[in-house]
Structures are given as C-alpha cells and as structure tokens.
PDB file of N, CA and C in Angstrom:
ATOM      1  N   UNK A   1     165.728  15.579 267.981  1.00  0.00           N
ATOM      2  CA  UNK A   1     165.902  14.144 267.959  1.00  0.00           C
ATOM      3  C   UNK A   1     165.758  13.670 266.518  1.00  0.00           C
ATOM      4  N   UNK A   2     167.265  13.297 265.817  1.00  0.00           N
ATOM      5  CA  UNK A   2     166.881  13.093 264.938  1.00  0.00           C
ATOM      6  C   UNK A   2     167.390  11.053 263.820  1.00  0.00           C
ATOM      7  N   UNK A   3     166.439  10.703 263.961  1.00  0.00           N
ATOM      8  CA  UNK A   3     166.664   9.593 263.092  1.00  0.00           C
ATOM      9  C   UNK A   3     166.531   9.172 261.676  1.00  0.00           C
ATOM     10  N   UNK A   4     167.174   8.438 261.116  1.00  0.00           N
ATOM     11  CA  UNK A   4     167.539   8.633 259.509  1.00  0.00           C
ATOM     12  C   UNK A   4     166.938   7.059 259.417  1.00  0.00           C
ATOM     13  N   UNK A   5     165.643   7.240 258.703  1.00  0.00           N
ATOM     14  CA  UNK A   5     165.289   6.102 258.043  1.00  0.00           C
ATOM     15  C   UNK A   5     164.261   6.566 257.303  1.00  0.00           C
ATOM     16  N   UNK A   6     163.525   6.004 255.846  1.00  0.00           N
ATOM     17  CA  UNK A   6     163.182   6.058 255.156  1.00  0.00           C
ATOM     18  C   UNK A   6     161.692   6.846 255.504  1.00  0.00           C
ATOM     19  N   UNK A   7     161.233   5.887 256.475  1.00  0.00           N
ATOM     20  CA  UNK A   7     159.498   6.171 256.750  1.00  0.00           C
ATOM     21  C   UNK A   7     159.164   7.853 257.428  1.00  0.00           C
ATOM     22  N   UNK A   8     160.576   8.355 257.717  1.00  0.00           N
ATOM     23  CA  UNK A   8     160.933   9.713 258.045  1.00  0.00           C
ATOM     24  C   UNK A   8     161.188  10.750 257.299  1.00  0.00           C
ATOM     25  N   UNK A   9     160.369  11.123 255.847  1.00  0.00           N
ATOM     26  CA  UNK A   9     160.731  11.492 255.278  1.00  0.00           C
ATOM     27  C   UNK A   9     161.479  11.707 254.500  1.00  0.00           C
ATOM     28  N   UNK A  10     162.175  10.441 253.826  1.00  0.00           N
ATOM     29  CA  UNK A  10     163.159  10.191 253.196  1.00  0.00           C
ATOM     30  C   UNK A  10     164.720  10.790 254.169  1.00  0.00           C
ATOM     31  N   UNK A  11     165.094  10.582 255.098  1.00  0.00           N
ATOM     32  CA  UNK A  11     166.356  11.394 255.349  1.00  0.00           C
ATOM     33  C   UNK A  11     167.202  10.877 255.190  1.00  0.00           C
ATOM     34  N   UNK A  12     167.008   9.369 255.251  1.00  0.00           N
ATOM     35  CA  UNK A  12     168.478   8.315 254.569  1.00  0.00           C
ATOM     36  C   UNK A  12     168.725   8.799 253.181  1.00  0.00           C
ATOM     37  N   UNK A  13     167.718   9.166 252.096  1.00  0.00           N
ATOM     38  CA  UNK A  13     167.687   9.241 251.137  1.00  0.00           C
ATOM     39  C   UNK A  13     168.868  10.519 250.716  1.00  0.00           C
ATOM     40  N   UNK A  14     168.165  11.860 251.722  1.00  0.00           N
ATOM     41  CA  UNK A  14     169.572  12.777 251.545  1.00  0.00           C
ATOM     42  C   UNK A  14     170.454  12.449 251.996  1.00  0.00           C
ATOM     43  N   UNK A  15     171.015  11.997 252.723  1.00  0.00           N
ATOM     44  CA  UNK A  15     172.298  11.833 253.494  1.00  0.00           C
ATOM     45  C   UNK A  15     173.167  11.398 252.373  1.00  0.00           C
ATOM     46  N   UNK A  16     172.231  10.494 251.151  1.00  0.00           N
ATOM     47  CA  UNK A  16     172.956   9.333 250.202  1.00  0.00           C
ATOM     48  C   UNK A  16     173.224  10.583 248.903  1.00  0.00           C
ATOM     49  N   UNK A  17     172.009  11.378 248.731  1.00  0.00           N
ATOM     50  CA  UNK A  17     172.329  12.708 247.801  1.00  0.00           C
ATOM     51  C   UNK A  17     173.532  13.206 248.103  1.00  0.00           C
ATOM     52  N   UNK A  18     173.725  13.528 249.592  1.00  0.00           N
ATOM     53  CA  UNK A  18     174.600  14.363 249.979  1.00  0.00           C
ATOM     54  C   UNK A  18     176.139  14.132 249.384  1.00  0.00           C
ATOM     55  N   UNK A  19     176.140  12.932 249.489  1.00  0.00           N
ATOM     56  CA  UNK A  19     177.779  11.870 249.545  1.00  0.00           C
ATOM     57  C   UNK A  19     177.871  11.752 248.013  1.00  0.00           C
ATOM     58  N   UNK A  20     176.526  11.327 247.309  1.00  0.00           N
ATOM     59  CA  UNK A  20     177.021  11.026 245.975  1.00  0.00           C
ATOM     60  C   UNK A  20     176.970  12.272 245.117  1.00  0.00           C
ATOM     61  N   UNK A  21     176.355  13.148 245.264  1.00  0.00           N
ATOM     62  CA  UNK A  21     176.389  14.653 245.052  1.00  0.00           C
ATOM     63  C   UNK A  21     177.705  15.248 245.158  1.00  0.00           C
ATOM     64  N   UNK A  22     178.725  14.810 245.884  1.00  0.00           N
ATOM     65  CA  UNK A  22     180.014  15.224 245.911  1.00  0.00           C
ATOM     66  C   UNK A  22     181.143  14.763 245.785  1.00  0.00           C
ATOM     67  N   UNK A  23     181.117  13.610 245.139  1.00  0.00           N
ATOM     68  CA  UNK A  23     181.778  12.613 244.630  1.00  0.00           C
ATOM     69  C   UNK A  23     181.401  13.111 243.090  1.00  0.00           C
ATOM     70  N   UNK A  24     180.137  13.267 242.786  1.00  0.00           N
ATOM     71  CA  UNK A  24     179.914  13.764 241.265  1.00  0.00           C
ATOM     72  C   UNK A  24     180.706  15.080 241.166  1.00  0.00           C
ATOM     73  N   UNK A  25     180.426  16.217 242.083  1.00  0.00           N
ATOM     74  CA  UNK A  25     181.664  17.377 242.216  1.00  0.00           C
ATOM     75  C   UNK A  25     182.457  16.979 242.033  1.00  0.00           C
ATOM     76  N   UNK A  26     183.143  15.980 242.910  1.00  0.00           N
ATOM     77  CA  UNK A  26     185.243  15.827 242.568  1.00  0.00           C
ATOM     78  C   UNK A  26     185.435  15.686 241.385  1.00  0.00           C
ATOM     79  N   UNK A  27     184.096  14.386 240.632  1.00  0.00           N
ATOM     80  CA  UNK A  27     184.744  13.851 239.393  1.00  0.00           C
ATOM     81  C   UNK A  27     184.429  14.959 238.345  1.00  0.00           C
ATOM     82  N   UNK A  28     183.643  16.013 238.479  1.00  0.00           N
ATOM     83  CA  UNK A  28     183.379  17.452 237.204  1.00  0.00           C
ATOM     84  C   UNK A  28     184.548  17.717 237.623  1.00  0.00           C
ATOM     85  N   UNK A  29     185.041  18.431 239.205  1.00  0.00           N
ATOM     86  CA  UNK A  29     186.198  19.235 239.145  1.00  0.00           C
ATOM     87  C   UNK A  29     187.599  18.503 238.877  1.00  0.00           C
ATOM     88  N   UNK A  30     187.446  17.213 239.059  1.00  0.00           N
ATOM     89  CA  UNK A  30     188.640  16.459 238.894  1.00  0.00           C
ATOM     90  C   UNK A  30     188.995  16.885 236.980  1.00  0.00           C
ATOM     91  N   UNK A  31     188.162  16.314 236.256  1.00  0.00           N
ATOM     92  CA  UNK A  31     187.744  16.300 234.627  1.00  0.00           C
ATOM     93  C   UNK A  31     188.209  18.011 234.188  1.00  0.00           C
ATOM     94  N   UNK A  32     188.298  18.795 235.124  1.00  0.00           N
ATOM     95  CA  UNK A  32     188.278  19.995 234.814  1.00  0.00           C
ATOM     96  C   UNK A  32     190.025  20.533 235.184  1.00  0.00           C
ATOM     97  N   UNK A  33     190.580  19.756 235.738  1.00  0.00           N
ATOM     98  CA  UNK A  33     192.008  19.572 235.942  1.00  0.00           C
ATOM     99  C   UNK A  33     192.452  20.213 234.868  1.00  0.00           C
ATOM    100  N   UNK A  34     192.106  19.433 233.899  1.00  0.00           N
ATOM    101  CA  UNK A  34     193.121  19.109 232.960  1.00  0.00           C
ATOM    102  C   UNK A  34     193.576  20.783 231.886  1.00  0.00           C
ATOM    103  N   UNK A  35     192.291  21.253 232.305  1.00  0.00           N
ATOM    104  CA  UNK A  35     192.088  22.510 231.318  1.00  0.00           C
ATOM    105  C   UNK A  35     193.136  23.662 231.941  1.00  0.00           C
ATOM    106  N   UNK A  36     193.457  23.468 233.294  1.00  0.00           N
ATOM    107  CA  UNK A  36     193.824  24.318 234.079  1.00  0.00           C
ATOM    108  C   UNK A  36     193.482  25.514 234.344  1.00  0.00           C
ATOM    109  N   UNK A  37     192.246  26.423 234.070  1.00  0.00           N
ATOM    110  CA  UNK A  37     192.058  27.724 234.478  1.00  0.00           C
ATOM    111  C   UNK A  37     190.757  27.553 235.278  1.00  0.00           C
ATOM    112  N   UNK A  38     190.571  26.265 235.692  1.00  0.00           N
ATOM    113  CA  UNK A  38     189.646  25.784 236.473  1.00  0.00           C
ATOM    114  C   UNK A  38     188.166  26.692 235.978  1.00  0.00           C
ATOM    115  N   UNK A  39     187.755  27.180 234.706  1.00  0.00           N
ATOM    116  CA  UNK A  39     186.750  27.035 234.576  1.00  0.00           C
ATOM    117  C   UNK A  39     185.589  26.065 234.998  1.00  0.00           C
ATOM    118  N   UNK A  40     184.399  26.770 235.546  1.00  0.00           N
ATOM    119  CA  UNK A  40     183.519  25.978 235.507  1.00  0.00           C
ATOM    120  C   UNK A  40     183.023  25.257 236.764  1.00  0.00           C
ATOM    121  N   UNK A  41     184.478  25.545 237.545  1.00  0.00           N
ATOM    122  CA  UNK A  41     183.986  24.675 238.803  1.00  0.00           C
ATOM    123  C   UNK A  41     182.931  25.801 239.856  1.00  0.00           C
ATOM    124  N   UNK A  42     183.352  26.863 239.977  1.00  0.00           N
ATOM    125  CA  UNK A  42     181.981  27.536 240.980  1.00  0.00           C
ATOM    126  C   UNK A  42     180.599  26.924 240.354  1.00  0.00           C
ATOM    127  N   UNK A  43     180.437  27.441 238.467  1.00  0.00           N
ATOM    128  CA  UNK A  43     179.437  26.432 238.540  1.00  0.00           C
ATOM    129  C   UNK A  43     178.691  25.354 238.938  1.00  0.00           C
ATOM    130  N   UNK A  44     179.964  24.499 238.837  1.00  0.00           N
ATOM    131  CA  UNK A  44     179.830  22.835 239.105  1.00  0.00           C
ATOM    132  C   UNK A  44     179.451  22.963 240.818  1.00  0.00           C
ATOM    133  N   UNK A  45     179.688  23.607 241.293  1.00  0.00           N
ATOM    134  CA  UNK A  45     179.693  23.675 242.795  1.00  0.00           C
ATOM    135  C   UNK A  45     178.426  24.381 243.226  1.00  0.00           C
ATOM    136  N   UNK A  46     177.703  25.499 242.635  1.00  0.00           N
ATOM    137  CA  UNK A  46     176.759  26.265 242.154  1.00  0.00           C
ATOM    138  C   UNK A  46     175.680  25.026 242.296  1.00  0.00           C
ATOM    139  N   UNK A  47     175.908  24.424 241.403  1.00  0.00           N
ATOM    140  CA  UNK A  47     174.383  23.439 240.722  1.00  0.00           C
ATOM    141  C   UNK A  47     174.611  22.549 242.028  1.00  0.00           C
ATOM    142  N   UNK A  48     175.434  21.887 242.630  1.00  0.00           N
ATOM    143  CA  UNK A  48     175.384  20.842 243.498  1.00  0.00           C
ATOM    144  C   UNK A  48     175.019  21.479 244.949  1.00  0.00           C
ATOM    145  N   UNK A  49     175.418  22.450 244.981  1.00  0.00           N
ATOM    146  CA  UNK A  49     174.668  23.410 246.381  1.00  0.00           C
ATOM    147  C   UNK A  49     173.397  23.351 246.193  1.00  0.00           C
ATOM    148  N   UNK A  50     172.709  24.057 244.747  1.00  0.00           N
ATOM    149  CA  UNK A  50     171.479  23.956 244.645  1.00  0.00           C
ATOM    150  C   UNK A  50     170.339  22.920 244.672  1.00  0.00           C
ATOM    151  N   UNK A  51     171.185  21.562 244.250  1.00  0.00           N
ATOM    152  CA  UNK A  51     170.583  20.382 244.301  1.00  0.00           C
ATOM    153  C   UNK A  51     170.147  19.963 245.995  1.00  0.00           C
ATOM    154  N   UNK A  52     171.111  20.413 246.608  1.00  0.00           N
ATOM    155  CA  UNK A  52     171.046  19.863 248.161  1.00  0.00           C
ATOM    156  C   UNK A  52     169.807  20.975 249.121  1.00  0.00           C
ATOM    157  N   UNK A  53     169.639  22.159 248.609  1.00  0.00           N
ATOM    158  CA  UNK A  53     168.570  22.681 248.771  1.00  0.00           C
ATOM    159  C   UNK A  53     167.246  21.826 248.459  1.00  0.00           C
ATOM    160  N   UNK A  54     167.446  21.113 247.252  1.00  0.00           N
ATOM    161  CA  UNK A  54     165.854  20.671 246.988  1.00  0.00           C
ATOM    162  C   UNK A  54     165.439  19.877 248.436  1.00  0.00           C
ATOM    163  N   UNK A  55     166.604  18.656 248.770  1.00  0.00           N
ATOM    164  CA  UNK A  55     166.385  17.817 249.614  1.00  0.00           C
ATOM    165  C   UNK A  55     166.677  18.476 251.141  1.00  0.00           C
ATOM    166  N   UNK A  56     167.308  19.858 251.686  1.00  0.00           N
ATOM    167  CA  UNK A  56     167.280  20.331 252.241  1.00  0.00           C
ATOM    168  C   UNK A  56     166.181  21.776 252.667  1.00  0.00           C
ATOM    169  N   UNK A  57     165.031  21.756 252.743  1.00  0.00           N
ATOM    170  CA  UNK A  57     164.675  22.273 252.201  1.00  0.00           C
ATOM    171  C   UNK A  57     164.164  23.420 253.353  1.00  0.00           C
ATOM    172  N   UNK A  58     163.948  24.711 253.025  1.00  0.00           N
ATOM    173  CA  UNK A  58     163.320  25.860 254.166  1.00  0.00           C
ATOM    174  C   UNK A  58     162.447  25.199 255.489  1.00  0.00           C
ATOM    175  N   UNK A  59     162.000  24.007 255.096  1.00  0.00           N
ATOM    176  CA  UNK A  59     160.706  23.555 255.738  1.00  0.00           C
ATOM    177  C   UNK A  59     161.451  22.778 256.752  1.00  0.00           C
ATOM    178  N   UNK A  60     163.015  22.969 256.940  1.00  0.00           N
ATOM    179  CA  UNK A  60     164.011  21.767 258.006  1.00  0.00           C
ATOM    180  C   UNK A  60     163.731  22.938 259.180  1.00  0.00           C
ATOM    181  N   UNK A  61     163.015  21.641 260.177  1.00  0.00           N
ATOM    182  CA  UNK A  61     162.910  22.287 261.436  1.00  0.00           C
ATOM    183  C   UNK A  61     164.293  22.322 262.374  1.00  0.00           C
ATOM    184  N   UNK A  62     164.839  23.346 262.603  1.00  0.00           N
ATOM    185  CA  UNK A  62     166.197  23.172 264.067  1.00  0.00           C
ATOM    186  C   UNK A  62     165.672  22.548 265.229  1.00  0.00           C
ATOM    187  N   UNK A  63     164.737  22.302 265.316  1.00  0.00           N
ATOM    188  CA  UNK A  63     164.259  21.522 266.815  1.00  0.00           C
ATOM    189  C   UNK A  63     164.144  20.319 266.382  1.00  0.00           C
ATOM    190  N   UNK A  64     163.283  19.675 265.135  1.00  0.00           N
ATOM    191  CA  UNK A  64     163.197  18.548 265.092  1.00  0.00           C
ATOM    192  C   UNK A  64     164.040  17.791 264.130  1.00  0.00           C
ATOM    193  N   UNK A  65     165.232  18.489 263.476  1.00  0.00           N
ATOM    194  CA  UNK A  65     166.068  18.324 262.475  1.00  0.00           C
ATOM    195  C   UNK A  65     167.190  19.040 262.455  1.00  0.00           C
ATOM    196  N   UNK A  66     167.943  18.547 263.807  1.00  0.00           N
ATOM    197  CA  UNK A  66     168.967  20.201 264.138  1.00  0.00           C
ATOM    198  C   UNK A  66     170.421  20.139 262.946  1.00  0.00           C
ATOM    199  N   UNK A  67     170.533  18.614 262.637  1.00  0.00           N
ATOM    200  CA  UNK A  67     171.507  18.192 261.680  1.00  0.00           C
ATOM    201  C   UNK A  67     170.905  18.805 260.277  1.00  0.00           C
ATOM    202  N   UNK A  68     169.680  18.697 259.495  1.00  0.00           N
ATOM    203  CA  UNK A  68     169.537  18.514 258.405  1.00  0.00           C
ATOM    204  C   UNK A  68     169.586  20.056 258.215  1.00  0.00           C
ATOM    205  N   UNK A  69     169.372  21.000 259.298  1.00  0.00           N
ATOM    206  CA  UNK A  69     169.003  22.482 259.600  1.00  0.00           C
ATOM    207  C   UNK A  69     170.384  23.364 259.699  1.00  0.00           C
ATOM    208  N   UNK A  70     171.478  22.161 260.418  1.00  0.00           N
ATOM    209  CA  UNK A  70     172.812  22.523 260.292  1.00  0.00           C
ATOM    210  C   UNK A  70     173.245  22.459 258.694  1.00  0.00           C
ATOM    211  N   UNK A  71     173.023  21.809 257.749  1.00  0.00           N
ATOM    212  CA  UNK A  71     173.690  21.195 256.908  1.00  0.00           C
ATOM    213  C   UNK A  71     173.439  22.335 255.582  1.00  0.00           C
ATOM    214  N   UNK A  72     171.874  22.484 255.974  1.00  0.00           N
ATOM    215  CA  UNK A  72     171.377  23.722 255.240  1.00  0.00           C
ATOM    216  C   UNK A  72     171.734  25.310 255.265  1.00  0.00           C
ATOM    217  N   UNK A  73     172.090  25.353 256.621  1.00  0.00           N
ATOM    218  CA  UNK A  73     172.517  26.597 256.874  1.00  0.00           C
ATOM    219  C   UNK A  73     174.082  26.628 256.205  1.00  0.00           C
ATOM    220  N   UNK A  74     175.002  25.501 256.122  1.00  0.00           N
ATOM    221  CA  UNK A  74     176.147  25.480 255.399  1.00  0.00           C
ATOM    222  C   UNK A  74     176.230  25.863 253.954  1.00  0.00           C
ATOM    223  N   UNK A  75     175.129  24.979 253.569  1.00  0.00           N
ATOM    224  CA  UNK A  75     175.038  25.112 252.060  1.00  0.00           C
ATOM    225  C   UNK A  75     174.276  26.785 251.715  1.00  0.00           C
ATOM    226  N   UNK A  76     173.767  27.318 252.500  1.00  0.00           N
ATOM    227  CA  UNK A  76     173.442  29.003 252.050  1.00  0.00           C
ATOM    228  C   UNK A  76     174.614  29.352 252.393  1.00  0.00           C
ATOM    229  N   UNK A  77     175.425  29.549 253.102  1.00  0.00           N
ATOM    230  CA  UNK A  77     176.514  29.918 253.282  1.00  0.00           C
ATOM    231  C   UNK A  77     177.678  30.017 252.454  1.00  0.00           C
ATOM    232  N   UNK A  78     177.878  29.019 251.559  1.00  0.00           N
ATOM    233  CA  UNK A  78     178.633  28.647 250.887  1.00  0.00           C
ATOM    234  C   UNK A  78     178.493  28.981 249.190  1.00  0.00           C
ATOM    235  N   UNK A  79     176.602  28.946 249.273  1.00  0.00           N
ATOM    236  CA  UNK A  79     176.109  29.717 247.796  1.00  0.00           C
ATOM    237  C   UNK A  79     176.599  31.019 247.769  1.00  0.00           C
ATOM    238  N   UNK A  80     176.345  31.619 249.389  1.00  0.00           N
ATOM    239  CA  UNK A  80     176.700  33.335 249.397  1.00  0.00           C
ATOM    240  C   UNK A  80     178.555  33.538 248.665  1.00  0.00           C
ATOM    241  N   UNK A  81     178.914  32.764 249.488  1.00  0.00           N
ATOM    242  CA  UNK A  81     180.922  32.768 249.336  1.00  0.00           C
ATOM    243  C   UNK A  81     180.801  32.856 247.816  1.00  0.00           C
ATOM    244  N   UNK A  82     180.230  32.004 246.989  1.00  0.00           N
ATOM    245  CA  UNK A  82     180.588  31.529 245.642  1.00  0.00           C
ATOM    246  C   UNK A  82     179.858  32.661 244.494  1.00  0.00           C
ATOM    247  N   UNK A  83     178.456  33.376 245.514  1.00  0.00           N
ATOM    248  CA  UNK A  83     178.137  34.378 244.760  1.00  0.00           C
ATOM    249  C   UNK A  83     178.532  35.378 244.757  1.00  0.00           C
ATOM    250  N   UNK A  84     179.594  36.018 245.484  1.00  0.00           N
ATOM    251  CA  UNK A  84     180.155  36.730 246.228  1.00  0.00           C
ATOM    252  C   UNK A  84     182.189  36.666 245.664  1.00  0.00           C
ATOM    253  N   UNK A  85     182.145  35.738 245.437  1.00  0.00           N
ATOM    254  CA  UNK A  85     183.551  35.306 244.508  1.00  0.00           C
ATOM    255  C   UNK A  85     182.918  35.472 242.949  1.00  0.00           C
ATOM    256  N   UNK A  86     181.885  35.880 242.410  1.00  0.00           N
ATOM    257  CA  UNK A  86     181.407  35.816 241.444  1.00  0.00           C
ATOM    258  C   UNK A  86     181.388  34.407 240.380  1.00  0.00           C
ATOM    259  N   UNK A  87     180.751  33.513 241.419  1.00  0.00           N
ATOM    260  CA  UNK A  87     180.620  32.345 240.906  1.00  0.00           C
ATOM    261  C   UNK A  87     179.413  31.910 240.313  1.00  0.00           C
ATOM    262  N   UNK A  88     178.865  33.389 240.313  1.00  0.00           N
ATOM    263  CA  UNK A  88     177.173  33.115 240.012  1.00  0.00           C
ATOM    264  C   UNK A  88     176.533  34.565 239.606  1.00  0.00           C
TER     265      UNK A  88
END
C-alpha cells in the first residue's frame, strides 16, 4: 500500500527526482547530438541510474513499497545492460 506524500518519507520527493533526472538525461544526450559518436551518453545514463539509487534505496520494502521496489529493480537492471555494453 503505497502513498506518495511528503510525511512518508519523502516519496513525492523521488517521483519529482525521477522525472527531472531524465529530462536532465535528454538534455546531456540531446547536447551530445551534435558530436555524433554519441560519446558520453552510457555515462550520462551511468550517473543518472546512480543518482536514483540514492533515493531508491536497498532499504525499499516490496510489501510496503511494491512501486518504489519495482522502479529499483529496473534501474539495477539497466546499470547491468550498460555495464555489460561497456558503459562502465
């Protein structure tokens, strides 16, 4: 059961990381267009995975946080792909 308001551990707070955290991605990878050998973006993608760990953090319960627990399990997932593409 999970509700998003402040007095809950900040979870409105990630939800707002989450969105503006990847809007900051588009605009690195957008900026990175231009170079064309797309340097830089696993990085860029690298650091913003890692950021969402801080606010996602080991301590997300699946029973009492099955979303924030889903969201986390994406973002390891996605570090693996990128470390694994040698993005890291």
């Amino acid at each position: 059961m999970s509700t998003d308001n402040t007095e809950d551990g900040g979870r409105t707070d990630r939800w707002q990381r989450l969105v503006v955290g990847a809007f900051q991605l588009d605009e690195a990878l957008g900026s990175k267009e231009g170079s064309g050998d797309g340097s830089g973006a696993a990085a860029h993608a690298q650091l913003y995975l890692d950021s969402l760990l801080e606010v996602f953090p080991s301590s997300v319960d699946p029973v009492e946080d099955f979303e924030g627990y889903a969201v986390r399990r994406m973002v390891l997932a996605l570090r693996r792909a990128l470390e694994q593409q040698g993005g890291r």
